[in-house]
Protein backbone atom coordinates (compact mmCIF):
# COMPACT_ATOMS: atom_id res chain seq x y z
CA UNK A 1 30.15 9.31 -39.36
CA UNK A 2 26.62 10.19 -38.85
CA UNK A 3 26.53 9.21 -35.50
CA UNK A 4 29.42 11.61 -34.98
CA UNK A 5 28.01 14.52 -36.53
CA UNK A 6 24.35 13.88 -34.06
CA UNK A 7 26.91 13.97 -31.12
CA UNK A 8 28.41 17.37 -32.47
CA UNK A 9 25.12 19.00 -33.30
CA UNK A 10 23.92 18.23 -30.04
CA UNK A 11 26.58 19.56 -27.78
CA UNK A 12 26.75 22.78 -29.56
CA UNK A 13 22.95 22.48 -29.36
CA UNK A 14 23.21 22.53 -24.96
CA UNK A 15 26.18 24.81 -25.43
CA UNK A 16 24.34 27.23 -27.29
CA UNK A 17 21.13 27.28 -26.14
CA UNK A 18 21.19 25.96 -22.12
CA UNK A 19 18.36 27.85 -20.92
CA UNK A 20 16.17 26.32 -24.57
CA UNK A 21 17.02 23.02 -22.99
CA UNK A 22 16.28 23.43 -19.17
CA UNK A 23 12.71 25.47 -20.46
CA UNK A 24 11.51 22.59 -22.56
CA UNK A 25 12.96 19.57 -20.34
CA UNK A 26 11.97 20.46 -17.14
CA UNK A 27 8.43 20.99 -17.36
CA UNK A 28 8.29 17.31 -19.85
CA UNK A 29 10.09 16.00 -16.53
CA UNK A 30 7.90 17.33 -14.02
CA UNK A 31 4.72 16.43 -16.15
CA UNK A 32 6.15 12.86 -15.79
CA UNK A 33 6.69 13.22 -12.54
CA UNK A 34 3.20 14.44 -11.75
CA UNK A 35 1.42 11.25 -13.93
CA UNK A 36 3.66 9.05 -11.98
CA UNK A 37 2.39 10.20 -8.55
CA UNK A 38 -1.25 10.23 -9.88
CA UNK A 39 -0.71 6.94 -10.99
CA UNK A 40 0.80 5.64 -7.94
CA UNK A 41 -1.76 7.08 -5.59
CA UNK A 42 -4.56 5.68 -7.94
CA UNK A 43 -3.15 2.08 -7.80
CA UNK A 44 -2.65 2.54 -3.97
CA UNK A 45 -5.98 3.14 -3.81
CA UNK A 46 -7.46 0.05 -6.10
CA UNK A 47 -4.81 -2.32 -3.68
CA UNK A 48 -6.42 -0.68 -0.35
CA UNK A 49 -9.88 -1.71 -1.63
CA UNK A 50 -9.17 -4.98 -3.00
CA UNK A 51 -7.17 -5.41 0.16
CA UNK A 52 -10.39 -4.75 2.17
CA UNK A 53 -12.30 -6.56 0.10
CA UNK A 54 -10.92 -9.84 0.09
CA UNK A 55 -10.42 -9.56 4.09
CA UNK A 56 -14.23 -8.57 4.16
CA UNK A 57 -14.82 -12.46 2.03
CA UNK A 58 -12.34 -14.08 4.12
CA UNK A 59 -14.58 -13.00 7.33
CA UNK A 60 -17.55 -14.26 6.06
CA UNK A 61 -16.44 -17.58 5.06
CA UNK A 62 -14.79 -17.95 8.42
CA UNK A 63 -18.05 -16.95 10.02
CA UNK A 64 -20.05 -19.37 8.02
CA UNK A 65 -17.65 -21.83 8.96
CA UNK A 66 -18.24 -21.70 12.58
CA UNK A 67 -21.96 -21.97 11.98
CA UNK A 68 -23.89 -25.02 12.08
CA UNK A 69 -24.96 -27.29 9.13
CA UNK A 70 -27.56 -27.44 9.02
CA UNK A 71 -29.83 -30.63 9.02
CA UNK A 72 -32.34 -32.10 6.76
CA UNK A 73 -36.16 -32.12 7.28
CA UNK A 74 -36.43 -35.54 6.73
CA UNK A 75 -34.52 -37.93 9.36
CA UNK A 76 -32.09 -40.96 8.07
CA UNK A 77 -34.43 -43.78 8.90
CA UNK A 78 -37.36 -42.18 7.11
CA UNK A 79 -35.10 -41.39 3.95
CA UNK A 80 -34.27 -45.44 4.22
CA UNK A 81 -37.79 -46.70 3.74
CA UNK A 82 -38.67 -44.24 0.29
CA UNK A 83 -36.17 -46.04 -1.63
């Protein structure tokens, strides 16, 4: 019964008053609109430079990769006669 008499109220509510409606729900809808674009463009952004970053770290382990290891100061046969 009460659920009944919420759906009555509120179409004579919109049939009454359409232009009460359309004034209060279109600027809530465009306000989350508008935080839903800043949001977007603000992850975009944190993805781009995470993106970048990780390539960036990905260069430098490839490039010291292809370096050479380097060697120690002492040679093998002189680390053999210290033990």
């Amino acid at each position: 019964m009460e659920l009944l008499l919420g759906v009555i109220v509120g179409a004579i509510i919109v049939w009454i008053a359409p232009n009460l409606t359309g004034k209060v729900l279109r600027p809530a809808a465009k306000g989350v609109i508008k935080g839903s674009v800043v949001a977007y463009k603000a992850a975009s952004e944190a993805a781009s430079e995470a993106y970048e970053s990780v390539g960036d770290m990905v260069s430098e382990a490839k490039s010291e990769m292809k370096e050479k290891p380097k060697t120690d100061a002492v040679p093998a046969a002189r680390r053999s006669r210290r033990k």
